[in-house]
Protein backbone atom coordinates (compact mmCIF):
# COMPACT_ATOMS: atom_id res chain seq x y z
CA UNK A 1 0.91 11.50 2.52
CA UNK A 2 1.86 10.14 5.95
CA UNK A 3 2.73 6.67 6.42
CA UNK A 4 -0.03 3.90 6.70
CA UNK A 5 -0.95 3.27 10.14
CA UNK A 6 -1.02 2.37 13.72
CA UNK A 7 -3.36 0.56 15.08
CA UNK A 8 -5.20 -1.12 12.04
CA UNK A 9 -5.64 -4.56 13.13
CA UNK A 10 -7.30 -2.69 16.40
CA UNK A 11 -9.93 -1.55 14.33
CA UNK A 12 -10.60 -5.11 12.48
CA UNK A 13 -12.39 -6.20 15.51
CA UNK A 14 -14.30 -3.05 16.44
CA UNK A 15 -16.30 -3.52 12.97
CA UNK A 16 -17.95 -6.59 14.19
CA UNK A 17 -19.39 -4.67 16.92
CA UNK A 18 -20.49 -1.71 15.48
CA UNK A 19 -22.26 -3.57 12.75
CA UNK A 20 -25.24 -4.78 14.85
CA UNK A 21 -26.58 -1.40 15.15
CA UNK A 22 -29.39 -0.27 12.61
CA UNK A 23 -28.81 -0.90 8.98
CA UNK A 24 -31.71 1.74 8.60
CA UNK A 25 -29.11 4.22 10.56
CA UNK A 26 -25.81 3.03 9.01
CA UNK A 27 -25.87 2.61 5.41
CA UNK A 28 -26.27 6.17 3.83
CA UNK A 29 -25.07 9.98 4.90
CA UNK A 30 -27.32 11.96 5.33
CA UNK A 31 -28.37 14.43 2.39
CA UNK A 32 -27.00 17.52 3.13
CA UNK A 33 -23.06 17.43 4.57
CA UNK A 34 -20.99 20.42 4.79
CA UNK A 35 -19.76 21.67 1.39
CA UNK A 36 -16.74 23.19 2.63
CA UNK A 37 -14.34 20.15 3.36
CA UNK A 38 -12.56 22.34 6.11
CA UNK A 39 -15.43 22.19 7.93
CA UNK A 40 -15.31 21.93 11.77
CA UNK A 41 -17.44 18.83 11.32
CA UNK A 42 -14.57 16.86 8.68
CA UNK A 43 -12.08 18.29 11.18
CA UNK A 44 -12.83 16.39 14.26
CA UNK A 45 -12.03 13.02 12.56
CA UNK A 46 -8.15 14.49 12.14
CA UNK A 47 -7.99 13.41 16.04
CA UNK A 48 -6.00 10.68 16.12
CA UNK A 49 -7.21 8.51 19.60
CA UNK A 50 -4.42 7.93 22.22
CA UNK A 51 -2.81 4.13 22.65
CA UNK A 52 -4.86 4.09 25.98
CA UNK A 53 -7.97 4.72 24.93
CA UNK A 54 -7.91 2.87 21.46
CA UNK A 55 -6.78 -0.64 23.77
CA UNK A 56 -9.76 0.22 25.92
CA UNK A 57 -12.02 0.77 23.11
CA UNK A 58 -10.67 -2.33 21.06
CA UNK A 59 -11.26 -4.93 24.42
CA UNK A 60 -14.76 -3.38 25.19
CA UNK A 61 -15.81 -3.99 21.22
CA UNK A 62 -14.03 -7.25 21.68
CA UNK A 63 -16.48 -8.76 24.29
CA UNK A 64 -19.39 -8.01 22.16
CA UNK A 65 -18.27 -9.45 18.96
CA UNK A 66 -21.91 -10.51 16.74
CA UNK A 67 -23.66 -10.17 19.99
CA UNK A 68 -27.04 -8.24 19.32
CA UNK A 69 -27.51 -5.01 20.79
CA UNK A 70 -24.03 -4.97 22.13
CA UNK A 71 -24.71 -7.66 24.63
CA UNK A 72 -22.79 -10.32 25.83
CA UNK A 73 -24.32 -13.35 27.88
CA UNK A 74 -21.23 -14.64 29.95
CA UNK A 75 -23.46 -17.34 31.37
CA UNK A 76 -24.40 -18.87 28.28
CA UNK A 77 -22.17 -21.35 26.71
CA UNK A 78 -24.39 -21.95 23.58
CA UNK A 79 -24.37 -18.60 21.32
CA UNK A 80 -25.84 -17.90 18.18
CA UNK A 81 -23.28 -17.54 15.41
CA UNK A 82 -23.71 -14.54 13.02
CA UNK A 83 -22.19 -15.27 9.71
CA UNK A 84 -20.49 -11.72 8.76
CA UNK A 85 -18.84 -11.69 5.03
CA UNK A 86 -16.02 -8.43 4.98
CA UNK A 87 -13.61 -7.68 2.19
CA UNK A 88 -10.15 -5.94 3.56
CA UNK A 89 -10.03 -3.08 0.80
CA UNK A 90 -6.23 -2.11 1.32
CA UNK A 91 -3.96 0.73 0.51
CA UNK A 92 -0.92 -0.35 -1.60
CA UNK A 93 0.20 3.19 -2.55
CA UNK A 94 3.34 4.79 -2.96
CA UNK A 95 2.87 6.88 -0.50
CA UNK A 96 2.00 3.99 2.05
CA UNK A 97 5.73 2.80 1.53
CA UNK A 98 6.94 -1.59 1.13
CA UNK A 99 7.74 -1.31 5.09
CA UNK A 100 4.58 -0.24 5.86
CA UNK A 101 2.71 -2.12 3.75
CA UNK A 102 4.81 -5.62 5.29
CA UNK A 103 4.06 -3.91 8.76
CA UNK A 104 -0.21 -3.55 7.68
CA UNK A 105 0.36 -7.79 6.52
CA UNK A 106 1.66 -8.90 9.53
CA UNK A 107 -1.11 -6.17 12.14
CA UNK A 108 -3.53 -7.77 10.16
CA UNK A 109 -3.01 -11.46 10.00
CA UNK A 110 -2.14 -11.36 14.00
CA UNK A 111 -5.68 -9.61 14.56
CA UNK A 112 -7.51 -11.85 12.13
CA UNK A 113 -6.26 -14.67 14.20
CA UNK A 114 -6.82 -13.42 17.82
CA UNK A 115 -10.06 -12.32 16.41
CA UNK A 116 -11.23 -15.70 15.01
CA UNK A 117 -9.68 -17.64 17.91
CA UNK A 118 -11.81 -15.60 20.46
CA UNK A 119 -15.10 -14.66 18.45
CA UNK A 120 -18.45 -16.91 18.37
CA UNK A 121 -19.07 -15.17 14.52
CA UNK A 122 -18.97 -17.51 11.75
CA UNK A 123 -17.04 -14.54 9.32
CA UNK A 124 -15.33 -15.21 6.18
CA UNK A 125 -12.80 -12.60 4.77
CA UNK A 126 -11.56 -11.10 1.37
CA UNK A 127 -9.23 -9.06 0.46
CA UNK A 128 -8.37 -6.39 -2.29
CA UNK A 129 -5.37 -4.65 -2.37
CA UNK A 130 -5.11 -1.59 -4.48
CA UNK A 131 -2.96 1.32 -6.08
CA UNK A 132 -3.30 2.30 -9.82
CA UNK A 133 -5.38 -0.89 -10.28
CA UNK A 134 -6.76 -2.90 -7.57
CA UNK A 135 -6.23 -6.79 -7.24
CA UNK A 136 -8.88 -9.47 -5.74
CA UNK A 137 -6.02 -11.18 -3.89
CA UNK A 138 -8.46 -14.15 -2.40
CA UNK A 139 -12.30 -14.91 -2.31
CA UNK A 140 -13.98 -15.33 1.36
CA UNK A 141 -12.58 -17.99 3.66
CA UNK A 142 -12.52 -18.90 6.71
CA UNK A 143 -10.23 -16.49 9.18
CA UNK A 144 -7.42 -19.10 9.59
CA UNK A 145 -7.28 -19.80 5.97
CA UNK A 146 -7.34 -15.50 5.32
CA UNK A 147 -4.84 -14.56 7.89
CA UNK A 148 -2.64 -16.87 6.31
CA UNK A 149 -2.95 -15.88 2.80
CA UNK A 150 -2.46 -11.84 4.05
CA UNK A 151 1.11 -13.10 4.38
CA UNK A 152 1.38 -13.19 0.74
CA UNK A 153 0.07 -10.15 -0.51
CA UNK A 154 2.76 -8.40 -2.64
CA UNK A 155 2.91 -4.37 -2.29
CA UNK A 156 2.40 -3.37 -5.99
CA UNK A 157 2.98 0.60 -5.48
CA UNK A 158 1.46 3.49 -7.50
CA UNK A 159 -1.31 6.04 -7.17
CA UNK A 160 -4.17 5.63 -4.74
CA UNK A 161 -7.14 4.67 -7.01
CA UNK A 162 -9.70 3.93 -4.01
CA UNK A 163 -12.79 3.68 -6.11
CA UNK A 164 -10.75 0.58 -7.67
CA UNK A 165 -10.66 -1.08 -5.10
CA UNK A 166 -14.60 -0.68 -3.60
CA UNK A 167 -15.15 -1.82 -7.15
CA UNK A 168 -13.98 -4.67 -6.73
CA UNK A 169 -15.27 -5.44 -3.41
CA UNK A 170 -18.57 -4.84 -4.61
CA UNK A 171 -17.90 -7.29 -7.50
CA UNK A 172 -17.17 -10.13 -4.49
CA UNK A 173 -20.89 -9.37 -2.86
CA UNK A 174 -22.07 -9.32 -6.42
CA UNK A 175 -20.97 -13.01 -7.40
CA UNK A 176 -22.21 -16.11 -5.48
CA UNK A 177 -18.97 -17.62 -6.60
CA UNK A 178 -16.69 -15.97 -4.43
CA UNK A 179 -17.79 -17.54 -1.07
CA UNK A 180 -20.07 -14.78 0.13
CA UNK A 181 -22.96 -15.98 2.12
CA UNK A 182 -26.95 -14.94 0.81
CA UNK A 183 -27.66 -13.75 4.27
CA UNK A 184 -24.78 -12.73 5.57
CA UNK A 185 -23.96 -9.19 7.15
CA UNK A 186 -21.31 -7.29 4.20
CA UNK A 187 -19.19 -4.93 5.32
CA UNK A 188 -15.96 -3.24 3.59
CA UNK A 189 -12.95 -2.60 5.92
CA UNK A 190 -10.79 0.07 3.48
CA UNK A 191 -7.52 1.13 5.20
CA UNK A 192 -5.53 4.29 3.34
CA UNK A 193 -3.94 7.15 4.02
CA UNK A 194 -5.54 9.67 2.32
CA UNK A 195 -7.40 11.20 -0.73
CA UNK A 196 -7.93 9.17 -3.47
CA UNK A 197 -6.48 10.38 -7.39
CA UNK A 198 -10.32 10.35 -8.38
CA UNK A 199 -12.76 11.64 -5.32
CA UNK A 200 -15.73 11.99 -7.63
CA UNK A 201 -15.75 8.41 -8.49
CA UNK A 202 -14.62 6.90 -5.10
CA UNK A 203 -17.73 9.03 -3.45
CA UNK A 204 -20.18 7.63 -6.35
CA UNK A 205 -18.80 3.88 -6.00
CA UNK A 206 -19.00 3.82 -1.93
CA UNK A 207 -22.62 5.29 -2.63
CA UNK A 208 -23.01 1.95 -5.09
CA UNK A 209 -21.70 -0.18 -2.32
CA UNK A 210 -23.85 1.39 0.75
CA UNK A 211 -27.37 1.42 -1.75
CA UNK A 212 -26.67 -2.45 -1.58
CA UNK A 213 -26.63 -2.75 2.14
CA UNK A 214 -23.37 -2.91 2.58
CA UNK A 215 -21.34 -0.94 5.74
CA UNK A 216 -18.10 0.86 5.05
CA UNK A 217 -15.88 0.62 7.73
CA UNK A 218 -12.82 3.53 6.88
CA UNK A 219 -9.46 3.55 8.57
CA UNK A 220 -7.54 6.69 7.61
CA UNK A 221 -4.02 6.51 8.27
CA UNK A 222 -1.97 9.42 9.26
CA UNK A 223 -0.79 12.24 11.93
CA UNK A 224 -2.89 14.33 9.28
CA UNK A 225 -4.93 13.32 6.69
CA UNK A 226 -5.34 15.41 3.11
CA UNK A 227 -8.85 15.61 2.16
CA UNK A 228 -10.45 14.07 5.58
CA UNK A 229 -14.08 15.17 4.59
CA UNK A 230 -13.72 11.78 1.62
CA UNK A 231 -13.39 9.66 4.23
CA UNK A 232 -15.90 11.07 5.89
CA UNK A 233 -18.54 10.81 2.84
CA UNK A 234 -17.03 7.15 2.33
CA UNK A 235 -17.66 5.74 5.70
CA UNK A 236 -21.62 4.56 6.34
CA UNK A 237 -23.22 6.88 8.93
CA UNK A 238 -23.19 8.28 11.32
CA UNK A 239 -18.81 8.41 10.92
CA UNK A 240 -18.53 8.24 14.01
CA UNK A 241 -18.18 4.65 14.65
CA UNK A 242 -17.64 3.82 11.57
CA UNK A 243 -14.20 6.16 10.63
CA UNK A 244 -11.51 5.18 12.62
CA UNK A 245 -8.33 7.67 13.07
CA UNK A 246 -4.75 5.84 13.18
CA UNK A 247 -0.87 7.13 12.98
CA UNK A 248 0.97 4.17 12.20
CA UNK A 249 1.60 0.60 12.98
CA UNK A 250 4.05 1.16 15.66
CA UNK A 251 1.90 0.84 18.69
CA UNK A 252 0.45 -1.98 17.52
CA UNK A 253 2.31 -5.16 19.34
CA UNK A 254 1.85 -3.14 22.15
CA UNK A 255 -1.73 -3.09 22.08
CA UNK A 256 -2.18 -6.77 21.05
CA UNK A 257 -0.36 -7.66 23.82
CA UNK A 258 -2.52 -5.98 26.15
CA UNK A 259 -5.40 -7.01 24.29
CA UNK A 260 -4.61 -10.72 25.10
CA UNK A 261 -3.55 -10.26 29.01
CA UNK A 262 -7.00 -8.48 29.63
CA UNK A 263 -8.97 -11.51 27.53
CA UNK A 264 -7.12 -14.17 28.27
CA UNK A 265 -6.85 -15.38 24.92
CA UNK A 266 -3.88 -17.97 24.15
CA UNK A 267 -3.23 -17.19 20.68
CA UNK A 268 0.28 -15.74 20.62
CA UNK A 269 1.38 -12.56 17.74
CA UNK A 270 3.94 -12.94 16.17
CA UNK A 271 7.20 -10.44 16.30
CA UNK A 272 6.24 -7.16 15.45
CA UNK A 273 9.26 -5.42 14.73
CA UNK A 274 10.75 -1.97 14.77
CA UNK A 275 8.80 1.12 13.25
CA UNK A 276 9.64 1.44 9.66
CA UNK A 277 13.02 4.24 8.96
């Protein structure tokens, strides 16, 4: 499979966005999807969106973070906080590689941080990293206290058992315990690069997790991706906005950078460095 991907921690903040549409529109497929997974329709989401566009698309998302309807009142200082509950389902696989995976850590804990700095959301994040098995690594906190504990996730390597990991981010919205909020938006955010050992059961268990309101938010990683249409049936619907196409985590400073000169923001990244060899 090709290695895990570009612009990841882009796509962290367009899910707070897109979740204020419809949960009537956005939670199941629809019935009937093509049966042949090469399918014009599964084919369009191998388009992987140009650095351009995706910065574009990330800052406009960006200034209507939790704001209903996609609006944004600039005159208003006193906003309505939306408390938002999402589990990071990540990719640990072979295939994804230990450079990669360091390279997902560090895209994500700079975007959880730029994000929480600039947002008016009161969100809380988890995250389950998976392979063979998948791990709860930490319960819901605050996005200070998560981007912080992303920087110890170990890679642990082996197949790509995706329904193991929805599993267990269902289990988090399932226990009070674990820091999720009664009336909270859910959402899962799972990043991988491809098909999953199991498809059968990873279709049934994102069926489990979208029959309980919660949105799936899909990155799929990869110049191509094997088996396209499963991320397609995965993601809520319509998969439009809700199955995002990356390459790899190269690009990624890049578009941070320009991410914070068009905002304004403060909050500083960290080094990214050179693509993985």
């Amino acid at each position: 499979m090709p290695q895990l991907g570009v612009q990841l921690a882009m796509v962290v903040s367009v899910i707070f966005f897109l979740s204020s549409q419809s949960s009537a529109n956005v939670l199941r497929s629809p019935a009937i999807l093509p049966k042949d997974s090469d399918d014009e329709y599964y084919q369009k989401f191998q388009e992987v969106p140009s650095l351009n566009d995706t910065a574009i698309k990330l800052m406009e998302n960006f200034l209507h973070i939790g704001r209903p309807n996609g609006f944004v009142d600039r005159r208003r200082r006193a906003v309505n906080r939306f408390s938002e509950d999402i589990v990071i389902v990540m990719d640990g696989s072979w295939s994804i590689g230990n450079c990669e995976f360091e390279k997902g850590k560090k895209a994500l804990k700079d975007m959880l941080s730029l994000a929480g700095s600039h947002s008016r959301l009161d969100s809380k994040y988890a995250v389950v990293t998976f392979s063979t098995n998948a791990t709860v690594n930490f319960n819901f906190l605050s996005y200070s206290a998560a981007s912080e504990g992303i920087t110890q996730l170990s890679y642990p390597g082996g197949f790509t058992n995706t329904n193991s990991g929805l599993a267990e981010a269902k289990k988090l919205f399932d226990n009070p315990s674990s820091g999720r909020r009664r009336n909270s938006r859910k959402m899962v955010f799972l990043v991988t690069d491809g098909r999953s050992t199991d498809r059968q059961k990873t279709l049934v268990k994102a069926t489990e997790v979208k029959d309980d309101g919660i949105q799936i938010y899909v990155v799929a990683v990869g110049k191509f991706i094997p088996g396209i249409d499963e991320m397609v049936k995965v993601a809520s619907y319509p998969p439009t906005p809700f199955l995002f196409r990356v390459e790899s985590y190269n690009g990624f400073y890049k578009v941070i950078k320009l991410v914070i000169q068009k905002s304004g923001a403060s909050y500083n990244i960290s080094n990214y460095d050179p693509p993985c060899s």
